[in-house]
Protein backbone atom coordinates (compact mmCIF):
# COMPACT_ATOMS: atom_id res chain seq x y z
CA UNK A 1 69.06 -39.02 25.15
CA UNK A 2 68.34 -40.94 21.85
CA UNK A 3 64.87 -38.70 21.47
CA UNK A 4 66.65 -35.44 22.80
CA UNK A 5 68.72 -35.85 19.97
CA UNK A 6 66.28 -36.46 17.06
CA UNK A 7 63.86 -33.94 18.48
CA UNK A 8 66.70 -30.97 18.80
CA UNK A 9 68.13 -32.03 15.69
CA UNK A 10 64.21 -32.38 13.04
CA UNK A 11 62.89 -28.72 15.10
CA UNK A 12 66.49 -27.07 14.15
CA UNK A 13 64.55 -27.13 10.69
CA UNK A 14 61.58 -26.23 9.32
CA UNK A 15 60.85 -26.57 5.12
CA UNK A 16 57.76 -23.84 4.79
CA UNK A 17 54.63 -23.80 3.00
CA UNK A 18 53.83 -25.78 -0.23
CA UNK A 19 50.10 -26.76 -1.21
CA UNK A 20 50.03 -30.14 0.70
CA UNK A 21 50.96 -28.08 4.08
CA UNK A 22 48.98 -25.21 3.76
CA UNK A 23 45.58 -27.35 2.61
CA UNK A 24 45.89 -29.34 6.20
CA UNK A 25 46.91 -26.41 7.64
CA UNK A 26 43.64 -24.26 6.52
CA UNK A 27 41.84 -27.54 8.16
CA UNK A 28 43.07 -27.33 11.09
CA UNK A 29 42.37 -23.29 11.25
CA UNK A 30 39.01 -23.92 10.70
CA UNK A 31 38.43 -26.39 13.33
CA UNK A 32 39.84 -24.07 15.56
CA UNK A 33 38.02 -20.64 14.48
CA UNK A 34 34.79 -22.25 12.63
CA UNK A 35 34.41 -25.73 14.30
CA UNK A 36 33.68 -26.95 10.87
CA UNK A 37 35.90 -28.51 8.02
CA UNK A 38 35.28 -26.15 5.32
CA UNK A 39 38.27 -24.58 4.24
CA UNK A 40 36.49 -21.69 2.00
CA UNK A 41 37.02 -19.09 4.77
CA UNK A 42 41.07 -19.51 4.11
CA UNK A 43 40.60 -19.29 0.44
CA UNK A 44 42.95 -16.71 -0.65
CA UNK A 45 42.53 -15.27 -4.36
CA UNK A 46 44.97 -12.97 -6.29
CA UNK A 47 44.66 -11.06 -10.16
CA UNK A 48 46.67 -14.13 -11.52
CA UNK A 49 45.01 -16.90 -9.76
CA UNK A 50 42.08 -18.44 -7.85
CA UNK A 51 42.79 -20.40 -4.39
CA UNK A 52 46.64 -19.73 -4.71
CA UNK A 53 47.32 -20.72 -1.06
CA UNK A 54 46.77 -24.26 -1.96
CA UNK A 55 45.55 -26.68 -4.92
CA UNK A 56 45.02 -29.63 -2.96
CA UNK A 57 41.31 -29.18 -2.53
CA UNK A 58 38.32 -30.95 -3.14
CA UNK A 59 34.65 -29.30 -4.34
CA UNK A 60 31.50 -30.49 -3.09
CA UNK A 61 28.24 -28.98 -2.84
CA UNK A 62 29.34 -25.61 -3.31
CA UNK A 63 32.27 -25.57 -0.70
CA UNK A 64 36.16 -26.35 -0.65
CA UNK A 65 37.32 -28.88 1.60
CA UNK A 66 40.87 -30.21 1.65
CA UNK A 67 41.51 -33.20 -0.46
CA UNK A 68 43.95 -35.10 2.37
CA UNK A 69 43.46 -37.41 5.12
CA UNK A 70 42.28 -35.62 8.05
CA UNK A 71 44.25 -37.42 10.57
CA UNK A 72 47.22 -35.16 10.57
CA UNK A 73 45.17 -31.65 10.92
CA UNK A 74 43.67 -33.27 13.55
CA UNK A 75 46.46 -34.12 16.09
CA UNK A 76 47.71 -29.97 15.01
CA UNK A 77 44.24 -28.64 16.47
CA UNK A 78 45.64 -28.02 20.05
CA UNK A 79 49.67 -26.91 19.22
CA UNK A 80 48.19 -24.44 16.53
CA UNK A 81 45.54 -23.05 18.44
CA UNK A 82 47.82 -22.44 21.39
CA UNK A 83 50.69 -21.25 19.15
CA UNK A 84 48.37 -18.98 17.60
CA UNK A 85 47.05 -17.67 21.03
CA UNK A 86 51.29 -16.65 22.04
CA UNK A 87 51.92 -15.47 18.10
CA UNK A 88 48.73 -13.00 18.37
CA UNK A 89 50.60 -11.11 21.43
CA UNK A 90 54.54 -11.69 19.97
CA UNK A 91 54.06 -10.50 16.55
CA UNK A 92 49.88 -9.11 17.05
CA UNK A 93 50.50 -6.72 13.53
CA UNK A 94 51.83 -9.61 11.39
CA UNK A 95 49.28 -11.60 10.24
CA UNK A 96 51.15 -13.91 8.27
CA UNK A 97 54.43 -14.57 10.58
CA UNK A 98 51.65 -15.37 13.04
CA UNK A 99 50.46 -18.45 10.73
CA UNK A 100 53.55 -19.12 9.55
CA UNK A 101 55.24 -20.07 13.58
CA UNK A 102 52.05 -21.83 14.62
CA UNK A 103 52.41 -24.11 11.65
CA UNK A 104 56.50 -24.46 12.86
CA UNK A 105 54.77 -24.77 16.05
CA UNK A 106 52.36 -27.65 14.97
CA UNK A 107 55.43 -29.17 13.31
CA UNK A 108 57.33 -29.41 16.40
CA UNK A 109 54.31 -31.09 18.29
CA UNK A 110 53.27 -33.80 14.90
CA UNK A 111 55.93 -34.56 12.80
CA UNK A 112 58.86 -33.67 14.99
CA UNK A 113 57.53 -35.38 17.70
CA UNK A 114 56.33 -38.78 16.39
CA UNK A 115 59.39 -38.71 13.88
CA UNK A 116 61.62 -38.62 17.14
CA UNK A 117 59.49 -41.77 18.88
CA UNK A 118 59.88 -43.05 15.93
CA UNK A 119 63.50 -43.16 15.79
CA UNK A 120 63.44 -44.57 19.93
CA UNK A 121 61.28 -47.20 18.26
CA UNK A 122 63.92 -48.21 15.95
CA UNK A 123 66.65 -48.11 18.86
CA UNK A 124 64.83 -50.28 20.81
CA UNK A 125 64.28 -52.99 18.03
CA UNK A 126 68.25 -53.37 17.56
CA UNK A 127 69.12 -53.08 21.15
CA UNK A 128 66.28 -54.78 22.71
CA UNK A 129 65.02 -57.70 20.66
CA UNK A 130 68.32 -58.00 18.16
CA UNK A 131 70.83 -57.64 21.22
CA UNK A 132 72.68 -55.17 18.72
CA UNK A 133 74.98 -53.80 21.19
CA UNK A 134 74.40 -50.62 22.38
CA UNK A 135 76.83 -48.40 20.30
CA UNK A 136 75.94 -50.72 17.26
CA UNK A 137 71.97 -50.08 18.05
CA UNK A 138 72.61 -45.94 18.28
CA UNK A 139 74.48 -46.14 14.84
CA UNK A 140 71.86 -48.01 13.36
CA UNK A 141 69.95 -45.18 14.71
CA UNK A 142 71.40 -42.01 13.51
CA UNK A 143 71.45 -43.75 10.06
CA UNK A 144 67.93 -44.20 10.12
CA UNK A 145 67.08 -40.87 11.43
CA UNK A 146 70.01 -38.44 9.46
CA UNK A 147 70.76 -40.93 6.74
CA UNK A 148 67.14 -41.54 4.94
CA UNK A 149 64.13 -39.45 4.07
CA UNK A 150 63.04 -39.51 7.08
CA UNK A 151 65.48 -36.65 8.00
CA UNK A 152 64.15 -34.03 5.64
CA UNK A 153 60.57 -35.51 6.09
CA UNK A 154 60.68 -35.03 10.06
CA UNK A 155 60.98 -31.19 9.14
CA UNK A 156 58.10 -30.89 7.00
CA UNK A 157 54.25 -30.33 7.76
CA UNK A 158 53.88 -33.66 6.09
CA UNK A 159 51.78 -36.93 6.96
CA UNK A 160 54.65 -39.49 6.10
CA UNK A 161 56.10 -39.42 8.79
CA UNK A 162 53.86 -39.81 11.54
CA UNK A 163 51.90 -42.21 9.43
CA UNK A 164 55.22 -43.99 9.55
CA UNK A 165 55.66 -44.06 13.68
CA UNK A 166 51.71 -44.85 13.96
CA UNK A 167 52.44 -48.04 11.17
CA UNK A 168 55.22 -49.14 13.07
CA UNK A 169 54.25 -49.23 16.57
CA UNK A 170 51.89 -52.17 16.07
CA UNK A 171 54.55 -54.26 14.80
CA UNK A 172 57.23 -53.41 17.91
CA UNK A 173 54.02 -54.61 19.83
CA UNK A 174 53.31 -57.55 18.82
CA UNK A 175 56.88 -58.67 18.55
CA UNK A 176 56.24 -58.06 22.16
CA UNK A 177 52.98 -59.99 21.95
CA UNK A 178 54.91 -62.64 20.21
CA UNK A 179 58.21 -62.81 22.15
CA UNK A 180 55.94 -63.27 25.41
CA UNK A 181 58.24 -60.87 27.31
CA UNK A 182 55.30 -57.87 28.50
CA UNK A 183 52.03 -58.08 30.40
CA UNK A 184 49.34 -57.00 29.87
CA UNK A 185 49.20 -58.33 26.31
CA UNK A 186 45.59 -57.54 26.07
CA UNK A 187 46.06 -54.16 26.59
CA UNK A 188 48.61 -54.35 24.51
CA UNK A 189 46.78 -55.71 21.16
CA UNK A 190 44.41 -52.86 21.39
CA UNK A 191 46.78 -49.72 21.61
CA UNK A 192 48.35 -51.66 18.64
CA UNK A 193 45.36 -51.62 17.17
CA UNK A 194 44.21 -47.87 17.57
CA UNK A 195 48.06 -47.23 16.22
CA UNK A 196 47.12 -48.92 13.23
CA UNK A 197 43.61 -47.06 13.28
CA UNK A 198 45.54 -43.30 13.29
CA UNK A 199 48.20 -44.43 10.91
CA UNK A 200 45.39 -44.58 8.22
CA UNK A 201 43.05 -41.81 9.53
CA UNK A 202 46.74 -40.00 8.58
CA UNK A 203 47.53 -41.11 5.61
CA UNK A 204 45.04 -43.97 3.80
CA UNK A 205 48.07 -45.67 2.25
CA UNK A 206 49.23 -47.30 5.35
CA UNK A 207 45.72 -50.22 5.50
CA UNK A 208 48.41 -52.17 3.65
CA UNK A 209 50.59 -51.99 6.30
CA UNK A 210 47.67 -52.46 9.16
CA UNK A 211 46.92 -55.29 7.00
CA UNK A 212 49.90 -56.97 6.92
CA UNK A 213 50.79 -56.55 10.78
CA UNK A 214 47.43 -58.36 11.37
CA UNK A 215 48.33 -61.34 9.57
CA UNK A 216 51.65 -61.11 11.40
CA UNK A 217 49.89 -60.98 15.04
CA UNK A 218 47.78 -64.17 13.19
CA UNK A 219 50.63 -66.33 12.67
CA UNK A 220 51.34 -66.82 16.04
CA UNK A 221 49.07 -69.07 18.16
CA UNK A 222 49.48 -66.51 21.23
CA UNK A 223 48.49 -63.50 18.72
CA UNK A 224 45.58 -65.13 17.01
CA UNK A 225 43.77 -64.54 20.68
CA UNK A 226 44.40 -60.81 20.67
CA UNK A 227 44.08 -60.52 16.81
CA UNK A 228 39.77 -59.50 17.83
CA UNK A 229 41.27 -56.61 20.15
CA UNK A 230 43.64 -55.68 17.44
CA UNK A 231 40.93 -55.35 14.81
CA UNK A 232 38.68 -53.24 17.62
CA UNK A 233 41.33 -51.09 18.18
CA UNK A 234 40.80 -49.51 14.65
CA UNK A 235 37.49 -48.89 14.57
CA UNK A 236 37.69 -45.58 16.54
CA UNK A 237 39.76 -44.18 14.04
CA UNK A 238 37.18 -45.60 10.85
CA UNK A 239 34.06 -44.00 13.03
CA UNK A 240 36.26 -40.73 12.87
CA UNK A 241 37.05 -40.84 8.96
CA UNK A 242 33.53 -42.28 8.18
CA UNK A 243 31.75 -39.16 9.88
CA UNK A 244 34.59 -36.92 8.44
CA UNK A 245 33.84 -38.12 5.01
CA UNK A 246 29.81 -38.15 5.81
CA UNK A 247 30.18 -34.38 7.13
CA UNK A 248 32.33 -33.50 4.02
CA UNK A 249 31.41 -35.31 1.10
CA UNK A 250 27.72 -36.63 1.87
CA UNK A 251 28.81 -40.51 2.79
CA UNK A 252 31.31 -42.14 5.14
CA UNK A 253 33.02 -44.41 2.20
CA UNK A 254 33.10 -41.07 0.30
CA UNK A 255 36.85 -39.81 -0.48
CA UNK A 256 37.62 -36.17 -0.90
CA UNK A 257 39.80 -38.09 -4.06
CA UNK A 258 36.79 -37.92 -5.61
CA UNK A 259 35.89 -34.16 -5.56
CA UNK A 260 39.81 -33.10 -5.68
CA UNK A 261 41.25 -30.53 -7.95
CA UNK A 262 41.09 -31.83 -11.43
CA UNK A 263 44.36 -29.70 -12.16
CA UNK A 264 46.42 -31.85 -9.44
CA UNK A 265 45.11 -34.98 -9.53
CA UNK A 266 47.00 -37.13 -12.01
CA UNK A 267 44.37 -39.70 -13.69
CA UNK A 268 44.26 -42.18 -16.47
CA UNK A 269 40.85 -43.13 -17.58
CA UNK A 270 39.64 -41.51 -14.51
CA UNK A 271 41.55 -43.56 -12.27
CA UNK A 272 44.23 -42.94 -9.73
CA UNK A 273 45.80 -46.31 -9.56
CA UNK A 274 46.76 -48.67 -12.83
CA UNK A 275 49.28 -51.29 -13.40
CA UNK A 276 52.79 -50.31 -12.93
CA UNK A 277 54.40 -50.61 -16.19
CA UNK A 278 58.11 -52.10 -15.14
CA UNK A 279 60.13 -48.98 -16.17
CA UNK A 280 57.89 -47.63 -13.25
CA UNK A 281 60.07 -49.47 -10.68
CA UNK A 282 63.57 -48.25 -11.38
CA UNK A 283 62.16 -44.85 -11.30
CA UNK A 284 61.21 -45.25 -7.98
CA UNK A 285 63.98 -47.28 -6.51
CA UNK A 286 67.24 -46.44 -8.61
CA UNK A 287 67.05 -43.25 -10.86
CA UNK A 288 68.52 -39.83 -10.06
CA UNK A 289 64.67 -38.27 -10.18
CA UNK A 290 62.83 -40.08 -7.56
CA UNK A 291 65.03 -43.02 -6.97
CA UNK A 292 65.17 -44.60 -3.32
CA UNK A 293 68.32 -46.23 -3.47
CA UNK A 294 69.71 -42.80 -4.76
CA UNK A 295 68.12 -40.92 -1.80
CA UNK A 296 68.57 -43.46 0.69
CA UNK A 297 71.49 -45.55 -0.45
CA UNK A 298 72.10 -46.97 3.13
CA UNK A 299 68.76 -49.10 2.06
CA UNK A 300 70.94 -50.68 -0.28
CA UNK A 301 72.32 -53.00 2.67
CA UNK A 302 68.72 -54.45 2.33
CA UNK A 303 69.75 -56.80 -0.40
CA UNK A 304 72.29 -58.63 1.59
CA UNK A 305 70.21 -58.11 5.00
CA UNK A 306 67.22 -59.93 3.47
CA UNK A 307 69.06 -63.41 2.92
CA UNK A 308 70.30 -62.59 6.80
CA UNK A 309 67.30 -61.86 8.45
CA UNK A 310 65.69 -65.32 7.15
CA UNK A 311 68.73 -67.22 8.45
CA UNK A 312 67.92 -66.40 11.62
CA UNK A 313 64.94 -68.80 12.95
CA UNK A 314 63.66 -66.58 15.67
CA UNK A 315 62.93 -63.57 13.37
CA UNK A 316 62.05 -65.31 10.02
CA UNK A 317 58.25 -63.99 10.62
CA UNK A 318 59.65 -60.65 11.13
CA UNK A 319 61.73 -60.66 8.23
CA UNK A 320 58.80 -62.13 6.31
CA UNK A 321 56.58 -59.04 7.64
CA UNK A 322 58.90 -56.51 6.71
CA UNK A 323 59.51 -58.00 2.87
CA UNK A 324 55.74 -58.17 2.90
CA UNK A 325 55.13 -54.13 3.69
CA UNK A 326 58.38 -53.29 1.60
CA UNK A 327 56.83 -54.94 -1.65
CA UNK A 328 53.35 -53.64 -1.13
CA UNK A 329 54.34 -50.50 -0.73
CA UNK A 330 56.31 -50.42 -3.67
CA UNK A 331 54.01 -52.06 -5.76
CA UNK A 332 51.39 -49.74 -4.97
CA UNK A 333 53.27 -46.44 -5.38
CA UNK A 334 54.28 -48.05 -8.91
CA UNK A 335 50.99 -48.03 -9.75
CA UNK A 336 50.05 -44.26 -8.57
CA UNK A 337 49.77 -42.41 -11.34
CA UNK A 338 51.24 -39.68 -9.26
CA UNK A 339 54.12 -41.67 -8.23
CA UNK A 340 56.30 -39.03 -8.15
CA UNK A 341 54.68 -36.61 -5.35
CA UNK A 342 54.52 -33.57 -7.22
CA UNK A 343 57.65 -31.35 -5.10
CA UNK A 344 59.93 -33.24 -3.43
CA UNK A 345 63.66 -34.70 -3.20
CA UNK A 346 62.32 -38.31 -3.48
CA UNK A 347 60.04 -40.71 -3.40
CA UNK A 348 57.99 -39.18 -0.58
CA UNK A 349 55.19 -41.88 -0.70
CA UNK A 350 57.21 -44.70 0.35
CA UNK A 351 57.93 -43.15 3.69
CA UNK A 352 55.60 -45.13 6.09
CA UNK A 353 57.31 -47.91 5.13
CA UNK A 354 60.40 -46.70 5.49
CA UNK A 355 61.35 -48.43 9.09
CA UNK A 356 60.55 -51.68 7.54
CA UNK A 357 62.52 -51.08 4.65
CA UNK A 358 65.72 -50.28 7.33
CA UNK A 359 64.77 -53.30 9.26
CA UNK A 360 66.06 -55.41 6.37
CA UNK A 361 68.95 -53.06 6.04
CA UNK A 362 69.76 -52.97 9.41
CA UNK A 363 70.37 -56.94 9.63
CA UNK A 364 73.34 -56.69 7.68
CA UNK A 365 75.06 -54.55 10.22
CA UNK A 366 76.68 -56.76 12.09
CA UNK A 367 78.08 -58.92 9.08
CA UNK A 368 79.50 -56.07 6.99
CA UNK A 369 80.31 -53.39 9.39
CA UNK A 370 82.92 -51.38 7.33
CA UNK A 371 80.46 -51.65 3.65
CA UNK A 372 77.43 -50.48 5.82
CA UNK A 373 79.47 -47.57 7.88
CA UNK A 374 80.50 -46.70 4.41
CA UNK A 375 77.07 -46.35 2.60
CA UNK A 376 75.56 -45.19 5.32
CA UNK A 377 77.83 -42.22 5.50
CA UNK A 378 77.14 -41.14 2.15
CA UNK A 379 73.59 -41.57 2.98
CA UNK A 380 73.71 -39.09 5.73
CA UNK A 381 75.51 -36.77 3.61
CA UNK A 382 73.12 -36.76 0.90
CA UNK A 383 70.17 -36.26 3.37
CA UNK A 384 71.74 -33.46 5.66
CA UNK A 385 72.43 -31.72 2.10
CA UNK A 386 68.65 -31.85 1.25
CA UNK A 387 67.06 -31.12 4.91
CA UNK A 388 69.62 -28.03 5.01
CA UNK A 389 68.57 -26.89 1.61
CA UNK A 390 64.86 -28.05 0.95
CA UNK A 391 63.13 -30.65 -0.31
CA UNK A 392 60.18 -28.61 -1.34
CA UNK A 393 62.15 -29.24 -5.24
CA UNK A 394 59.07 -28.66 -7.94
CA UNK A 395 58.74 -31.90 -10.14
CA UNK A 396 60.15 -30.77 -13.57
CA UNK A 397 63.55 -30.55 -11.59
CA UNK A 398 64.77 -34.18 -13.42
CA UNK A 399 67.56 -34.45 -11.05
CA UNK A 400 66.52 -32.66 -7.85
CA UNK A 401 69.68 -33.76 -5.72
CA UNK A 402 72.48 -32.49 -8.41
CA UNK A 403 70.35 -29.62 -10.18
CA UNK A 404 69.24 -27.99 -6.86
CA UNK A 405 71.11 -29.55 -4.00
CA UNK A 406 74.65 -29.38 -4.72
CA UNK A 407 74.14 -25.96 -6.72
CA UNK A 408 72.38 -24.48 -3.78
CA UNK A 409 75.32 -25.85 -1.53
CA UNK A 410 78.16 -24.77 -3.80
CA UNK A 411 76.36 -21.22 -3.50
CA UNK A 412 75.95 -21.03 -0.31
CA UNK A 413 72.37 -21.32 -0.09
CA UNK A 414 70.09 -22.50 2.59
CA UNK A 415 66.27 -22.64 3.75
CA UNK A 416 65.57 -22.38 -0.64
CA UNK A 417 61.61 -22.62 -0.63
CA UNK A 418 59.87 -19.19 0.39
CA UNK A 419 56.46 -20.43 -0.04
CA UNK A 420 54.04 -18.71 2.53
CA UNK A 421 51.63 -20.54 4.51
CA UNK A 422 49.02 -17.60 3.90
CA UNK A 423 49.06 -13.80 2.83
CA UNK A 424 49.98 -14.71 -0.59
CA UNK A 425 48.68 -11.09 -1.68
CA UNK A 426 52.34 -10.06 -0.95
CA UNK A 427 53.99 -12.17 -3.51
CA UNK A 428 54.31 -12.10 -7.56
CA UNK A 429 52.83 -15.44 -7.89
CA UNK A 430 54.54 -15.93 -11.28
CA UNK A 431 57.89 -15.38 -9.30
CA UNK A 432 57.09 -17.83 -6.78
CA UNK A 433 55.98 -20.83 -8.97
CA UNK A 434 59.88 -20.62 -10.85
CA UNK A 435 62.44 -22.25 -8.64
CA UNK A 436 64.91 -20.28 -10.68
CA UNK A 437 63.31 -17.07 -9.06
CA UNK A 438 63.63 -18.03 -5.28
CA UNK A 439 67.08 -16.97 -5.15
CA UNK A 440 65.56 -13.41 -5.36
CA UNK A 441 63.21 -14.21 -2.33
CA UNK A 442 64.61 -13.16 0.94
CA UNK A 443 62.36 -14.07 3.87
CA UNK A 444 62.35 -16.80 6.80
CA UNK A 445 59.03 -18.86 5.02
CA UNK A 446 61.65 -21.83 5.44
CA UNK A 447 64.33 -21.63 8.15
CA UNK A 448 66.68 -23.04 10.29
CA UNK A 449 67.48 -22.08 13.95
CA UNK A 450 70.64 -20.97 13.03
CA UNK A 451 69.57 -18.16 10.57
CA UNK A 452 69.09 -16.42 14.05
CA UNK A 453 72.52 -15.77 14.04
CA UNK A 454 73.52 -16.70 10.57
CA UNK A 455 71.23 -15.44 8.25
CA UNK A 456 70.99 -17.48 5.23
CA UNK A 457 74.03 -18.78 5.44
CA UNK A 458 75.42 -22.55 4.99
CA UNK A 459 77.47 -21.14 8.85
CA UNK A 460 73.53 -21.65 10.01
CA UNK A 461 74.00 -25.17 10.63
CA UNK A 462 77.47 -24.45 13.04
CA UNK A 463 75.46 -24.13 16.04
CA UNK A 464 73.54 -27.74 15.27
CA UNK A 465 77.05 -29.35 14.91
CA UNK A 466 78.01 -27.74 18.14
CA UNK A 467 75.00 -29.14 19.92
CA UNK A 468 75.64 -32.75 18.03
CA UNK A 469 79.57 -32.36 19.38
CA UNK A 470 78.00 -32.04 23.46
CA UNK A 471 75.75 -34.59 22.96
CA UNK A 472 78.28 -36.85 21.76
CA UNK A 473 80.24 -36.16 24.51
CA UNK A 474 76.95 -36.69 26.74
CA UNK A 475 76.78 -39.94 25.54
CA UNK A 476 79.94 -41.39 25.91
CA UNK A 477 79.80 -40.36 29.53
CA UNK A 478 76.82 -42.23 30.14
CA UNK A 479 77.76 -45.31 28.65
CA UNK A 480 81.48 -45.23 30.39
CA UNK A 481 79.31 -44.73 33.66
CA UNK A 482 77.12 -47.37 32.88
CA UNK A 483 79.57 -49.73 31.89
């Protein structure tokens, strides 16, 4: 019931085309219809501007490739090409609707899907190994799932979020490892391992957090023996990124970082990374632009939930793991001199350590009840507002939530961003690069389900309310029974 939920709930939305999307969506298109990775035959050119689907590209040897992690395009090669199979008979004269609902398609079956196991992982941690009782461990839950990113995230062709379920899965398995409660432990070590493996043949970010679990599994005299399997388990994924960099870019430790679109790519000195100058940190954690506490206050219960998940013997190496990722994470996005993701509601690069983050959170739960119900609620509020709206929010917008948000909410706006996936020929790209302009855009390039019957209306989300109200109901039937 806990995945029905998340999975209903993340496909009810879908936030459209942007140039991170469409680059790993012209991957996976020509995988399927050129079995190469050369993205030059979805190159689309208008009067005012050359490659105008997408920026995110990288140039080498006279061919366009894109500039992401391939991991992502990858897992989308068999929803899209079957999507695109049923589109080409549903809609055969529309070229661009057919693109458009395989990439919703390849949504369901990537983010949606791993961004709903994701949320059953976190469920399980509370209930299982915390004993959080089981209304406690579902409320925990939904704040996770409706009350951080991750809600707006799990509707968007991005990799965040299932580098975030691939990063985490390794650590619910060794706690397993650790807590000597499975079998097969062997078995065990290396799926956590080949987890690890995809969660940086997704996004490259997350080898801090592969790194870290490691040393976790190491601290334990019964890990230490699976730590070889662990470490085997990733080199599938490394053989795949080494040949897709040696295909691509003429070497496997090659990076298509290094060949990316000079226009996008923000360097100093010709680097991507320096040291974070301090101010750099309460722009990422507190202010209204890309703050984390201000798009995911319920993380504030971290502060308190730190000191409580050390007090408590059994988990201190948990708690210890999860500081560990939290601060890395941080640390390192500090130092990006893109920090700020380019569009978005927040700080989009944290994400994959998001469940780690809520782990810390989560602890204090129990101890402040009422504070945390509180918070949280204003946390889910804030992030139902943005998934219902858009978080596609350019970065010149200084205070996304307020400037575009609210306004869009007080108007009675939903679904903002019409940015096509492909067929950009039908647009006035000037229009379409002004976020002041998209009220003028009418079409379904971002959607919910309920514009079916409520065409861009804020009434759109009634039917999702209705299905939350069943399953409700649902639930408390099943636990009565149960109990």
């Amino acid at each position: 019931m806990v995945f029905i939920l998340f999975f209903i709930s993340y496909g009810y939305f879908f936030q459209g085309g942007g140039w991170n999307q469409n680059s790993r969506i012209c991957l996976t298109r020509s995988i399927i219809h050129h079995s190469s990775f050369i993205i030059d035959y979805y190159k689309e050119d208008t009067k005012e501007m050359a490659f105008v689907n997408t920026g995110d590209w990288a140039f080498y040897n006279g061919h366009y490739y894109s500039n992401k992690a391939p991991g992502l395009s990858l897992l989308a090669v068999p929803s899209y090409a079957l999507a695109e199979y049923l589109m080409r008979s549903l809609v055969p004269n529309d070229g661009g609707r057919q693109v458009l609902l395989s990439a919703y398609f390849s949504t369901l079956c990537t983010t949606v899907l791993f961004s709903s196991l994701l949320c059953l992982l976190i469920f399980y941690v509370f209930h299982h190994f915390f004993h959080t009782g089981i209304g406690n461990a579902l409320l925990a839950t939904l704040l996770f799932g409706f009350g951080t990113l991750a809600f707006s995230y799990s509707t968007t062709f991005y990799s965040h979020q299932p580098a975030a379920f691939f990063s985490f899965l390794p650590f619910v398995v060794i706690m397993q490892i650790r807590q000597g409660s499975v079998r097969h432990q062997a078995v065990r070590a290396l799926v956590a391992g080949v987890s690890a493996g995809v969660a940086v043949l997704i996004e490259p970010s997350t080898l801090f957090i592969g790194g870290t679990v490691a040393v976790y599994l190491a601290s334990s005299r019964e890990g230490r023996r699976y730590l070889p399997l662990f470490i085997a388990g990733g080199i599938p994924a490394g053989v795949v990124q080494g040949l897709y960099n040696a295909v691509c870019f003429g070497h496997p430790l090659a990076s298509g970082y290094q060949y990316a679109n000079d226009m996008v790519m923000w360097k100093v000195e010709g680097r991507l990374f320096g040291i974070p100058h301090p101010a750099r940190f309460f722009q990422l954690l507190c202010s209204p632009y890309r703050g984390l506490l201000f798009s995911s206050p319920v993380l504030l219960m971290a502060l308190p939930g730190v000191f409580i998940f050390f007090k408590n013997r059994q988990w201190r190496a948990e708690a210890l793991c999860s500081v560990v990722v939290s601060v890395l994470m941080v640390v390192l996005i500090a130092g990006f001199h893109a920090w700020h993701g380019g569009s978005a509601a927040g700080p989009r690069y944290l994400l994959p350590a998001f469940p780690f983050f809520y782990l810390l959170a989560g602890a204090s739960l129990v101890r402040f009840p009422k504070l945390y119900l509180l918070v949280g609620t204003i946390s889910l509020l804030i992030n139902l507002s943005i998934t219902v709206v858009g978080n596609e929010i350019p970065r010149d917008i200084r205070s996304p939530f307020m400037s575009v948000v609210v306004k869009s909410l007080l108007e009675g706006r939903v679904s903002i961003n019409p940015v096509p996936f492909s067929h950009f020929e039908q647009y006035n790209i000037y229009e379409l690069a002004k976020i002041e302009n998209w009220s003028s855009f009418v079409n379904y390039n971002s959607f919910n389900l309920g514009e079916i019957f409520f065409p861009h209306s804020l009434a759109s989300i009634l039917p999702l309310i209705c299905f939350w109200s069943i399953w409700g109901c649902g639930w408390k039937r099943v636990i009565s029974t149960q109990s």
